[in-house]
PDB file of N, CA and C in Angstrom:
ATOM      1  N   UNK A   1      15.071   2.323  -0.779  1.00  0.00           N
ATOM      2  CA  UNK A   1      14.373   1.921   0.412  1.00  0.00           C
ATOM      3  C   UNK A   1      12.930   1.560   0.060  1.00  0.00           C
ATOM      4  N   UNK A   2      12.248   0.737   0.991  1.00  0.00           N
ATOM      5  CA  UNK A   2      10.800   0.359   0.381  1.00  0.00           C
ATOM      6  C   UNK A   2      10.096   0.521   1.612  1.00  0.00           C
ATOM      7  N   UNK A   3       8.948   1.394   1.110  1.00  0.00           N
ATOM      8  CA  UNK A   3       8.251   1.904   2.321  1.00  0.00           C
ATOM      9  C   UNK A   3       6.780   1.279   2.207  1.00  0.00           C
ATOM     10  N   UNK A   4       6.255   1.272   3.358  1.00  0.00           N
ATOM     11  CA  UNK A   4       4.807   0.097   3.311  1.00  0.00           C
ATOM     12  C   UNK A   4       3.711   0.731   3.535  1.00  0.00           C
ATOM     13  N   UNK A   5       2.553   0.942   2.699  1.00  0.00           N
ATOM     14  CA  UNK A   5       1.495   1.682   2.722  1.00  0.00           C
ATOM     15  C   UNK A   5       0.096   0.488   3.598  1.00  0.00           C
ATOM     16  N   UNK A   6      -0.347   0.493   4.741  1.00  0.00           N
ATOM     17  CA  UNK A   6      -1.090  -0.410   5.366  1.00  0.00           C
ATOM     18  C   UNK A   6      -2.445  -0.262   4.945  1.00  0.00           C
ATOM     19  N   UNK A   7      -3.589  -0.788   4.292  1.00  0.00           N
ATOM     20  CA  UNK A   7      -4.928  -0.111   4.223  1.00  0.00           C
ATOM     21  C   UNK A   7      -5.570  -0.324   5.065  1.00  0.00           C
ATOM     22  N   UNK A   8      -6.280   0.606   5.734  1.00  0.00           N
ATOM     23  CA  UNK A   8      -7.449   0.004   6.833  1.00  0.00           C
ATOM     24  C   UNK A   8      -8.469   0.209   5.633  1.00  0.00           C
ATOM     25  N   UNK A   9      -8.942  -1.004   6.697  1.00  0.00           N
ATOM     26  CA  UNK A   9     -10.509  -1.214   5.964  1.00  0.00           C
ATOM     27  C   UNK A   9     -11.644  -0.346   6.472  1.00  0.00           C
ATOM     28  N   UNK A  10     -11.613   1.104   6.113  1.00  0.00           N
ATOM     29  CA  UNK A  10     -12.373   2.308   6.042  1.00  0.00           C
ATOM     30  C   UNK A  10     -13.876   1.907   5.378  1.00  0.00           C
ATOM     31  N   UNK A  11     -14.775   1.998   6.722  1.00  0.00           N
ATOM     32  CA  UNK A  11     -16.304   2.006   6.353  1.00  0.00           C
ATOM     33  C   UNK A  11     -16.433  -0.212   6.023  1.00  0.00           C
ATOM     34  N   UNK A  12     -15.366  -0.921   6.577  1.00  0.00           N
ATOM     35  CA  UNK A  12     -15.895  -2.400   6.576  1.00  0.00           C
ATOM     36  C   UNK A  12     -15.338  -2.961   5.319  1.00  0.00           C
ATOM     37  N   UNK A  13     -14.308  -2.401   4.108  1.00  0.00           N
ATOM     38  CA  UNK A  13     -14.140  -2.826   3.062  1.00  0.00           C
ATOM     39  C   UNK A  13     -12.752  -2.344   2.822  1.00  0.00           C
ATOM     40  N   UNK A  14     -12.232  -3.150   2.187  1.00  0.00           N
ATOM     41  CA  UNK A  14     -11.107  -2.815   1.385  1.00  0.00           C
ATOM     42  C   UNK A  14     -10.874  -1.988  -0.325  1.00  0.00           C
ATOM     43  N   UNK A  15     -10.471  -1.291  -0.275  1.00  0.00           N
ATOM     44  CA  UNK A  15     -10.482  -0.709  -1.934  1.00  0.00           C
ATOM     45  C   UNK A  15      -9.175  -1.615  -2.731  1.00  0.00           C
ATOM     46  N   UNK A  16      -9.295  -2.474  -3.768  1.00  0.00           N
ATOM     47  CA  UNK A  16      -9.113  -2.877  -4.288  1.00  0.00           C
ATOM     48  C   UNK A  16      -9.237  -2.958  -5.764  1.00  0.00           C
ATOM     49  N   UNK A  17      -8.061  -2.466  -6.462  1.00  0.00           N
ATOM     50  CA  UNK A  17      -8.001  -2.328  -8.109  1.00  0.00           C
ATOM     51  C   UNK A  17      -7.020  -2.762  -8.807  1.00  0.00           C
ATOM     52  N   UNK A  18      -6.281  -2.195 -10.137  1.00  0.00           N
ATOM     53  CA  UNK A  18      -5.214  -2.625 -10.395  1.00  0.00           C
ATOM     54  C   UNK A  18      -3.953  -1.902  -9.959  1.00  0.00           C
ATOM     55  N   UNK A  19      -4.179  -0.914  -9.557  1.00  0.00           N
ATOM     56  CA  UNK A  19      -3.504  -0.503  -8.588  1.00  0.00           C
ATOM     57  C   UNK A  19      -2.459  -0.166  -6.866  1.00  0.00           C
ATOM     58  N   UNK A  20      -4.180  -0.473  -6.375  1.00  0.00           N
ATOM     59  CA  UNK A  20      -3.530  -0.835  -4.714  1.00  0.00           C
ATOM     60  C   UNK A  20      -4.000  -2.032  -4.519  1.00  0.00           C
ATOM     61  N   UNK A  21      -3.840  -2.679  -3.528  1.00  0.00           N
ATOM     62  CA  UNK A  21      -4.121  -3.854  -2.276  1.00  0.00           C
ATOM     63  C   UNK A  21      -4.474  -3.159  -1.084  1.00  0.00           C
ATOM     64  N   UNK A  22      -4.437  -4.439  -0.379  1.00  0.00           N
ATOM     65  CA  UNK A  22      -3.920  -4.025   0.883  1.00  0.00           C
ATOM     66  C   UNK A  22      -2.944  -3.565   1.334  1.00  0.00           C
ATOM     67  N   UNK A  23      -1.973  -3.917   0.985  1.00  0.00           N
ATOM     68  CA  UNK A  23      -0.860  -3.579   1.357  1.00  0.00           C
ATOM     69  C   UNK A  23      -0.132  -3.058   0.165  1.00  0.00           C
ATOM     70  N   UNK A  24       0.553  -2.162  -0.281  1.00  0.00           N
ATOM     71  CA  UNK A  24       1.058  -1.272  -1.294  1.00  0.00           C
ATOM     72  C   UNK A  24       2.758  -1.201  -0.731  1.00  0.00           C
ATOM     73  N   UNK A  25       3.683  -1.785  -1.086  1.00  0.00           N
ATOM     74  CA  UNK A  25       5.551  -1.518  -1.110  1.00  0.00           C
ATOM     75  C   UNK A  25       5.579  -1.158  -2.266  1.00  0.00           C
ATOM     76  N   UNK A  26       5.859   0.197  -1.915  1.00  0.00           N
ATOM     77  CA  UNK A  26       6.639   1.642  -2.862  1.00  0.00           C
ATOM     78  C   UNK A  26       8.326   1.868  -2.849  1.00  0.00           C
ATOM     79  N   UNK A  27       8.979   1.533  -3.518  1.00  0.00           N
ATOM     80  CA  UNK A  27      10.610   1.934  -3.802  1.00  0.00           C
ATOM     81  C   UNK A  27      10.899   3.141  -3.866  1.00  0.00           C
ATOM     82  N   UNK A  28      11.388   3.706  -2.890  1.00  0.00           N
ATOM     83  CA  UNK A  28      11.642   5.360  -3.222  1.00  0.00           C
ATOM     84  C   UNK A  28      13.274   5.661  -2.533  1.00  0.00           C
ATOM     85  N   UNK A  29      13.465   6.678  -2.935  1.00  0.00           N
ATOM     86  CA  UNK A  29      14.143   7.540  -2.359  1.00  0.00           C
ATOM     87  C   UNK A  29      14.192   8.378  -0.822  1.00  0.00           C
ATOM     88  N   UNK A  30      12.957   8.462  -0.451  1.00  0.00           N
ATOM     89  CA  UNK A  30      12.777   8.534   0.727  1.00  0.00           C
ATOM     90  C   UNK A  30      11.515   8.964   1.229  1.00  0.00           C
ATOM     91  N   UNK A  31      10.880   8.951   2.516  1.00  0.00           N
ATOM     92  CA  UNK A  31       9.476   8.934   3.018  1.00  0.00           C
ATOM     93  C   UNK A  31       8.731  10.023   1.927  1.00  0.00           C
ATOM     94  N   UNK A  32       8.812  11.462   1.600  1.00  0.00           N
ATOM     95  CA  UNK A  32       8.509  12.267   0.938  1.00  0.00           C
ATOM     96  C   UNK A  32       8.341  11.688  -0.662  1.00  0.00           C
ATOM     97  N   UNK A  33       9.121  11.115  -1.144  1.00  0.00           N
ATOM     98  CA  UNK A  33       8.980  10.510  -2.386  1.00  0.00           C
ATOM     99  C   UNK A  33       7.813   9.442  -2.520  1.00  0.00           C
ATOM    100  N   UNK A  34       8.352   8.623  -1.134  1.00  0.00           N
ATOM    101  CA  UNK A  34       7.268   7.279  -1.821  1.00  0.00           C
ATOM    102  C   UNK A  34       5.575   7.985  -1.298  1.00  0.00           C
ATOM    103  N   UNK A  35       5.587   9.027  -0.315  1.00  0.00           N
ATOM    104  CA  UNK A  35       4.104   9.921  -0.917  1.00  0.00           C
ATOM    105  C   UNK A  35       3.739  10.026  -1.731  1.00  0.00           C
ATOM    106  N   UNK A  36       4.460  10.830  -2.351  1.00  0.00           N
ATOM    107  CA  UNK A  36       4.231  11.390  -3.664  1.00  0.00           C
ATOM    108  C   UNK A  36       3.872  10.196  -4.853  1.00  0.00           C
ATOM    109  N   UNK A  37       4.557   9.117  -4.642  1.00  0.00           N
ATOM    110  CA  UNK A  37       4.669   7.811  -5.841  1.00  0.00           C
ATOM    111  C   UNK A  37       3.087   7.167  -5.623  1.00  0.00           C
ATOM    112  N   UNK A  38       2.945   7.252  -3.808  1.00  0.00           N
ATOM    113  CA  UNK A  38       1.136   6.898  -3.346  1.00  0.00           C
ATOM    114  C   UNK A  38       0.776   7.141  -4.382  1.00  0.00           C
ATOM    115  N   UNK A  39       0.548   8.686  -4.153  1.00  0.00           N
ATOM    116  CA  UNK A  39      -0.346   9.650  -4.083  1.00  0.00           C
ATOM    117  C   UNK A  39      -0.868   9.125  -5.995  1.00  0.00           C
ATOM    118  N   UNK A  40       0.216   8.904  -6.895  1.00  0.00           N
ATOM    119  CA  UNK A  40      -0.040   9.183  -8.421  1.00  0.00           C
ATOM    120  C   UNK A  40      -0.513   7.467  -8.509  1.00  0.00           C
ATOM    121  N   UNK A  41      -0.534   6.815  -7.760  1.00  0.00           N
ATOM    122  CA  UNK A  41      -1.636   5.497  -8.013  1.00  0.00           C
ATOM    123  C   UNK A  41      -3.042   5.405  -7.715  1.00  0.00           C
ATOM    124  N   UNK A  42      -3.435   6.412  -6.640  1.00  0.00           N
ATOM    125  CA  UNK A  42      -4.826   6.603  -6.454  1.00  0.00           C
ATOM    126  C   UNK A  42      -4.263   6.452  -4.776  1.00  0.00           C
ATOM    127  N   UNK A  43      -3.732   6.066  -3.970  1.00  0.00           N
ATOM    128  CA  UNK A  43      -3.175   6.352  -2.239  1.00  0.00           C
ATOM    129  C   UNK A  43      -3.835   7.919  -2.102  1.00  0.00           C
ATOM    130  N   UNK A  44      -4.454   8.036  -0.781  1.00  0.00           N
ATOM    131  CA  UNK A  44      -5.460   9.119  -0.673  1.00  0.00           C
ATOM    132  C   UNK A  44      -4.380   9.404   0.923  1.00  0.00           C
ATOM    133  N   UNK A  45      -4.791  10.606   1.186  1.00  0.00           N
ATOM    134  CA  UNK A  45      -4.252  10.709   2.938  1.00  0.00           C
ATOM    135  C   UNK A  45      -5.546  11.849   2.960  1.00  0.00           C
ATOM    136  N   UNK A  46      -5.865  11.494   4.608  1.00  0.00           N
ATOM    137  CA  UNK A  46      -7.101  12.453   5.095  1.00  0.00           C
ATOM    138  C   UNK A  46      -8.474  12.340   4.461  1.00  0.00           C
ATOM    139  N   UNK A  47      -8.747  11.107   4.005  1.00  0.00           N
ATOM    140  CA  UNK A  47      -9.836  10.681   3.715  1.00  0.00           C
ATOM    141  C   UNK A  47     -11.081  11.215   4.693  1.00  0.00           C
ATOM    142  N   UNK A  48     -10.711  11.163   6.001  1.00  0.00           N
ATOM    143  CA  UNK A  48     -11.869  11.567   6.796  1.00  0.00           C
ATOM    144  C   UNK A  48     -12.774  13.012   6.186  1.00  0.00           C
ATOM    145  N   UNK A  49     -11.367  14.210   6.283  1.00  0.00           N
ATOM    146  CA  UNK A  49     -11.499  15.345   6.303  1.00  0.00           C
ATOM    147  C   UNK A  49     -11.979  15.153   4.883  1.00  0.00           C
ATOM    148  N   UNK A  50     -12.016  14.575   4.010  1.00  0.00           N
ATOM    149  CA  UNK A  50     -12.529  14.942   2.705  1.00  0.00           C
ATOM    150  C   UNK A  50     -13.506  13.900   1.977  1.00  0.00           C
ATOM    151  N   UNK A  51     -14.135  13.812   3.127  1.00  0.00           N
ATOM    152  CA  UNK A  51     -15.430  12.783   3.290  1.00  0.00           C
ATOM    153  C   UNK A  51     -15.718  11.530   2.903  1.00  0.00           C
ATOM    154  N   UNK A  52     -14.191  10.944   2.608  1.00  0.00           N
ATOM    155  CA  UNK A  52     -14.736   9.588   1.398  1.00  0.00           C
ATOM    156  C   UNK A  52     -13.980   8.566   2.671  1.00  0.00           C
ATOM    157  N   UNK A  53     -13.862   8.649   3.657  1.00  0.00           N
ATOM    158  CA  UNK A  53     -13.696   6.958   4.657  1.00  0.00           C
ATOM    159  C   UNK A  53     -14.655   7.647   5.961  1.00  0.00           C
ATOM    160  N   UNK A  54     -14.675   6.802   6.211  1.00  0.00           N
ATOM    161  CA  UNK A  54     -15.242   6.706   7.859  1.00  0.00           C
ATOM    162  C   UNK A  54     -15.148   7.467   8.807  1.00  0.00           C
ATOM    163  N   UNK A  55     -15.791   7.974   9.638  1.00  0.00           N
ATOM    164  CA  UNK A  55     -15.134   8.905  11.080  1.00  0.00           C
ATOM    165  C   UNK A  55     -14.742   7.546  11.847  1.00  0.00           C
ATOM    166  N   UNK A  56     -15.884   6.713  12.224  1.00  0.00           N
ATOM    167  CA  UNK A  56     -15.506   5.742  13.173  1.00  0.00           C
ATOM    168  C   UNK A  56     -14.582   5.233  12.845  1.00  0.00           C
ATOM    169  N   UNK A  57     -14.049   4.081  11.649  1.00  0.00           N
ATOM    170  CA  UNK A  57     -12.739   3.821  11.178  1.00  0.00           C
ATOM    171  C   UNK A  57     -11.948   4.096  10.850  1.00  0.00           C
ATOM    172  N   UNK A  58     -11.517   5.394  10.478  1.00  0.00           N
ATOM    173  CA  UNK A  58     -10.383   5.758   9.842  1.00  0.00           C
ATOM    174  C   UNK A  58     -10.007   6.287   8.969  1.00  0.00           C
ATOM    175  N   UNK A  59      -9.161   6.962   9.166  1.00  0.00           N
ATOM    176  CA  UNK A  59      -8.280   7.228   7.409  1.00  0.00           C
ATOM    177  C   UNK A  59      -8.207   5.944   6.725  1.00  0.00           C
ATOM    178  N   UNK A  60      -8.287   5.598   5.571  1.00  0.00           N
ATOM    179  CA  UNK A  60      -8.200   4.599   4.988  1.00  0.00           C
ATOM    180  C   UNK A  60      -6.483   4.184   4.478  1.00  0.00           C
ATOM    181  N   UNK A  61      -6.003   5.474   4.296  1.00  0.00           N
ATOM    182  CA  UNK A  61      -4.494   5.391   4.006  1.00  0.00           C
ATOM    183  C   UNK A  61      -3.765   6.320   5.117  1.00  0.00           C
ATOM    184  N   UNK A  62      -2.426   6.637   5.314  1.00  0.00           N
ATOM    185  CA  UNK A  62      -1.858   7.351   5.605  1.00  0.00           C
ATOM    186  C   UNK A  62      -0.257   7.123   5.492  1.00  0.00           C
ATOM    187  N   UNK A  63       0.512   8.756   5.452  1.00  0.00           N
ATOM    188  CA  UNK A  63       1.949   8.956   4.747  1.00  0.00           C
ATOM    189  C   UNK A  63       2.564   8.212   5.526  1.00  0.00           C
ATOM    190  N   UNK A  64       3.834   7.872   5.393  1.00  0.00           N
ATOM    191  CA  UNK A  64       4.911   7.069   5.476  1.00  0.00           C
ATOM    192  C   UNK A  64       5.921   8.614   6.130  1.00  0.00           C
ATOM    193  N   UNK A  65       6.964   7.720   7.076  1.00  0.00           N
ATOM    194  CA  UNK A  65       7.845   8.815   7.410  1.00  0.00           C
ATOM    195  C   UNK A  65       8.828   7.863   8.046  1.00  0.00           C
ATOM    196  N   UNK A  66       9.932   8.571   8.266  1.00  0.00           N
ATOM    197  CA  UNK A  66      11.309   7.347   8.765  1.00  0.00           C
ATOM    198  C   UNK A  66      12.075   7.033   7.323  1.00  0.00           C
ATOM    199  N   UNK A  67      12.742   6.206   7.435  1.00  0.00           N
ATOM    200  CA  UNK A  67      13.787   5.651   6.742  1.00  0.00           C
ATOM    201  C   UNK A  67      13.872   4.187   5.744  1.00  0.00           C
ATOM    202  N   UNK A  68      12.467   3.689   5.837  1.00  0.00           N
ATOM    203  CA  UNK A  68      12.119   3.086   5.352  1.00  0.00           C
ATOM    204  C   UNK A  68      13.059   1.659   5.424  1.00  0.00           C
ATOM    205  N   UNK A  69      12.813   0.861   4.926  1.00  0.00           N
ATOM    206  CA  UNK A  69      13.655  -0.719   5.036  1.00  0.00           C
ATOM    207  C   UNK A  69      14.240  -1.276   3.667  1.00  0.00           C
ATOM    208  N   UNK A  70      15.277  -1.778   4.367  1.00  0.00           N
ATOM    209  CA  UNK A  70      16.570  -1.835   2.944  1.00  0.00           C
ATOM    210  C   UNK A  70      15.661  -2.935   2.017  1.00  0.00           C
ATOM    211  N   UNK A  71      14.776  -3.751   2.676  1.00  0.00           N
ATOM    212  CA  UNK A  71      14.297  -4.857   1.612  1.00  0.00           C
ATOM    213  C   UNK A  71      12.802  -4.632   1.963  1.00  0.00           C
ATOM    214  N   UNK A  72      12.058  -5.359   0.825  1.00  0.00           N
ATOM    215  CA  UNK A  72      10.316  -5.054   0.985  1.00  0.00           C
ATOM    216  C   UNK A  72       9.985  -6.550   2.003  1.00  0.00           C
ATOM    217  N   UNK A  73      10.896  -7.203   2.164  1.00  0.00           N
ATOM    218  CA  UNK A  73       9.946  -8.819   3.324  1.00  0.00           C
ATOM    219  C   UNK A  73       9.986  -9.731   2.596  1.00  0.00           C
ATOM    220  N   UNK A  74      10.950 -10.957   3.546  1.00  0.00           N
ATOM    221  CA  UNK A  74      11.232 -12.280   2.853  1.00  0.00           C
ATOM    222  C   UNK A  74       9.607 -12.992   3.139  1.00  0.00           C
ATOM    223  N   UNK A  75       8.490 -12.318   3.535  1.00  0.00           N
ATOM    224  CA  UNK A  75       7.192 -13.080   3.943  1.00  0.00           C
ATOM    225  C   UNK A  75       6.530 -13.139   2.607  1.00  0.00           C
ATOM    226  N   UNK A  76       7.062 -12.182   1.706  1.00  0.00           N
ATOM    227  CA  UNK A  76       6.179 -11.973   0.145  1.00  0.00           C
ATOM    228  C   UNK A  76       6.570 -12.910  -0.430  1.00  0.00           C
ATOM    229  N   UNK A  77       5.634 -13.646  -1.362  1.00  0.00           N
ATOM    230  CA  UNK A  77       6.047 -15.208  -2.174  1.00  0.00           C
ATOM    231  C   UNK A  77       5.447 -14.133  -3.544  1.00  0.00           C
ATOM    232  N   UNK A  78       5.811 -14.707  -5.118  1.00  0.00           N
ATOM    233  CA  UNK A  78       5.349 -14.072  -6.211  1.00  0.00           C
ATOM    234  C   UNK A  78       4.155 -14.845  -6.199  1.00  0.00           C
ATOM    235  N   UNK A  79       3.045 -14.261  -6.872  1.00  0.00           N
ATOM    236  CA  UNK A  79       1.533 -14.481  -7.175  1.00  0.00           C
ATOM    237  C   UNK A  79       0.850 -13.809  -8.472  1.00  0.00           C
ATOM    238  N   UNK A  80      -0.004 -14.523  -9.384  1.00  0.00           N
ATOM    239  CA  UNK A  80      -0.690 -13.687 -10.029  1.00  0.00           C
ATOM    240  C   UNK A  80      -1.757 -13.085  -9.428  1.00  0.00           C
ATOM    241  N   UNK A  81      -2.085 -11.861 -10.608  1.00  0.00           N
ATOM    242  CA  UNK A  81      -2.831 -10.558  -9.703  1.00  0.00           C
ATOM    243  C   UNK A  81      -4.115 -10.581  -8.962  1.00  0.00           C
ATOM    244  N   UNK A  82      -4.356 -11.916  -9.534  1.00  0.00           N
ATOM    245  CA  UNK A  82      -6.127 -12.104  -8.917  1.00  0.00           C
ATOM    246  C   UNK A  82      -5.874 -12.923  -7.348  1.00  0.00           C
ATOM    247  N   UNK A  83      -5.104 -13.442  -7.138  1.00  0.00           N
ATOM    248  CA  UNK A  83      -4.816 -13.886  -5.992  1.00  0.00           C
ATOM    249  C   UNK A  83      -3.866 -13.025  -4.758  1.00  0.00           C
ATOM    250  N   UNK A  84      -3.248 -11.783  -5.531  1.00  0.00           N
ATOM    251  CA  UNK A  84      -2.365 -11.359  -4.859  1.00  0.00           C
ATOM    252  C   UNK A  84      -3.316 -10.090  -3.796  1.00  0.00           C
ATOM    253  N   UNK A  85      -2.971  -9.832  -2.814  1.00  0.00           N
ATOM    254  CA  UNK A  85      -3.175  -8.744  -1.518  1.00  0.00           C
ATOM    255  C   UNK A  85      -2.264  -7.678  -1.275  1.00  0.00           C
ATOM    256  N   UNK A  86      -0.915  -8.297  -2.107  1.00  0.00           N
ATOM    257  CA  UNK A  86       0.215  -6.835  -1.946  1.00  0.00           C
ATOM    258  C   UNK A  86       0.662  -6.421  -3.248  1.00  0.00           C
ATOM    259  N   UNK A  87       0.691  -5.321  -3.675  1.00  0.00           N
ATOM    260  CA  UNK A  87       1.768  -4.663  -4.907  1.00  0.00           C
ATOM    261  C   UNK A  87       2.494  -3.946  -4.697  1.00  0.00           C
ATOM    262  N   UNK A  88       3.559  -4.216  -5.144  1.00  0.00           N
ATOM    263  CA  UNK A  88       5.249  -3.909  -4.821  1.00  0.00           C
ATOM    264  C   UNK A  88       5.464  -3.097  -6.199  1.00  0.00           C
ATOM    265  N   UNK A  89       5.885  -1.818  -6.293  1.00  0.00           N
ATOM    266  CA  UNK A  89       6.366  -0.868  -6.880  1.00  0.00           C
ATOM    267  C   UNK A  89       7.697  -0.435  -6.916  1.00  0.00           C
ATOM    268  N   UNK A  90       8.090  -0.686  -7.970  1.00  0.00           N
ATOM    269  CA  UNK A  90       9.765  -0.365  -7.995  1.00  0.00           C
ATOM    270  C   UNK A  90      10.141   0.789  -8.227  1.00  0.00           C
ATOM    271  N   UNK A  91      11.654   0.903  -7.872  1.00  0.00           N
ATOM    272  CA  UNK A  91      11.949   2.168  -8.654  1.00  0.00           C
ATOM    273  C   UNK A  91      11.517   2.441 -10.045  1.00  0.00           C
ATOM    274  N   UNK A  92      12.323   1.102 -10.681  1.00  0.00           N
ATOM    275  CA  UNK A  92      12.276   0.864 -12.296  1.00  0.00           C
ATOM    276  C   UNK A  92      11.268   1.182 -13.014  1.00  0.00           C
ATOM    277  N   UNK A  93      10.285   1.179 -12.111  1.00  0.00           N
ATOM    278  CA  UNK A  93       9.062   1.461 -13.122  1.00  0.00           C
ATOM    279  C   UNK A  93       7.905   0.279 -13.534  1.00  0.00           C
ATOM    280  N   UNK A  94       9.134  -1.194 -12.765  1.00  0.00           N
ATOM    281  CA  UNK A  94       7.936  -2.277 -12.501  1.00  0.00           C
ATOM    282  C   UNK A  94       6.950  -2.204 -11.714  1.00  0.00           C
ATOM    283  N   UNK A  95       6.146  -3.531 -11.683  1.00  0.00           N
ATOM    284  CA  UNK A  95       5.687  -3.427  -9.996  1.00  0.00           C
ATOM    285  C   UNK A  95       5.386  -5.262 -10.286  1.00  0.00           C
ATOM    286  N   UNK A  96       4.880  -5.702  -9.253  1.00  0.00           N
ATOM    287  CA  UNK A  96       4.574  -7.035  -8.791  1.00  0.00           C
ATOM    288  C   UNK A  96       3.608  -7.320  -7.982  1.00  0.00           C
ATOM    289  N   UNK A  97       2.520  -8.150  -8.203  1.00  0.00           N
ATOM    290  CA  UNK A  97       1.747  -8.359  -7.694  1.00  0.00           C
ATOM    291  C   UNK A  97       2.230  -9.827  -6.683  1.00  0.00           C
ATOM    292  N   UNK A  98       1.964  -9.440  -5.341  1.00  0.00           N
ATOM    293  CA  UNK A  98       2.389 -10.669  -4.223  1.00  0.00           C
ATOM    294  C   UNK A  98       1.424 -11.161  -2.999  1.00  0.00           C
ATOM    295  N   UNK A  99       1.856 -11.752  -2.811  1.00  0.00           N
ATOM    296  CA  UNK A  99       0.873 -12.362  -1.750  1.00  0.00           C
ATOM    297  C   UNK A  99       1.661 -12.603  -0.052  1.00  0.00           C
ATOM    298  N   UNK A 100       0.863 -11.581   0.645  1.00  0.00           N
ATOM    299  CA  UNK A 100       1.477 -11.944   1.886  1.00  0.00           C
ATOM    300  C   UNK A 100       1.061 -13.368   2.551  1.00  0.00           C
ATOM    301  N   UNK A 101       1.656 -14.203   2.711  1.00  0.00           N
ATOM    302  CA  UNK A 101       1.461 -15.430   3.632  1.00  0.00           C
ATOM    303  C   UNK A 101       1.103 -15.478   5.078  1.00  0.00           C
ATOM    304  N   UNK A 102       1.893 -14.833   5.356  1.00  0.00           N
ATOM    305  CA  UNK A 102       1.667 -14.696   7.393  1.00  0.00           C
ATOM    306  C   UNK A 102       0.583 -13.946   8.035  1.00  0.00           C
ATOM    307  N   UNK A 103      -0.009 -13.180   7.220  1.00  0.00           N
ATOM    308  CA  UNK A 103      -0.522 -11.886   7.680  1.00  0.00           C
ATOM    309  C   UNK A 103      -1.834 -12.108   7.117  1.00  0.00           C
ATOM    310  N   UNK A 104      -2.430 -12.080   5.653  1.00  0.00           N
ATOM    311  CA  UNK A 104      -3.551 -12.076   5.581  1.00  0.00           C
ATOM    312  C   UNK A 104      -3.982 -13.108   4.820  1.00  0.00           C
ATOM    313  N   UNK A 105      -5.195 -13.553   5.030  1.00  0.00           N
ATOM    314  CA  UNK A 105      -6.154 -14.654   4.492  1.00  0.00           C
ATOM    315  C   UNK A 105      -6.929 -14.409   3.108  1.00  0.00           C
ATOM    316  N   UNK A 106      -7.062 -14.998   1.907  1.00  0.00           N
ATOM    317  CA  UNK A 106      -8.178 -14.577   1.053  1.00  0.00           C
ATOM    318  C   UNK A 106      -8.670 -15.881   0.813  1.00  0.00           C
TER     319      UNK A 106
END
């Protein structure tokens, strides 16, 4: 199942590395797993409470729960990494850097 990590833009900015995007699709086993898979890329939960995002904006991340979706979105086209906004994490141990079309602008 592939579960979708959303970033708000905590404090007016996006965190951006080789790691996350904006948008982060994790392959897991189930809501509890693809936490955990976050969590070992740098995915934070409760940012507020531990002072590094915003009160006014937000948690910058938060966990996943449900059942997640049999496919990650026919909206993702492949992209290299300097252009891409989403990374897709596999089970396998790949990942892919993509670019959402519909949704966000760079």
């Amino acid at each position: 199942m592939f579960f979708h990590f959303n970033q708000n833009n905590s404090g007016g900015s996006f965190d951006i590395d080789d790691d996350v995007r904006q948008l982060v699709i994790i392959e897991a086993d189930n809501a509890e797993h693809a936490n955990d898979l976050a969590q070992d890329i740098g995915i934070y939960f409760n940012g507020i409470s531990r002072g590094r995002d915003c009160e006014c904006c937000g948690d910058r991340w938060y966990p996943v729960w449900g059942n997640g979706e049999q496919d990650y979105g026919s909206d993702y086209v492949a992209s290299n990494a300097d252009e891409a906004n989403v990374i897709l994490y596999l089970l396998n141990g790949e990942r892919a850097y993509l670019r959402d079309v519909n949704s966000f602008s760079y």
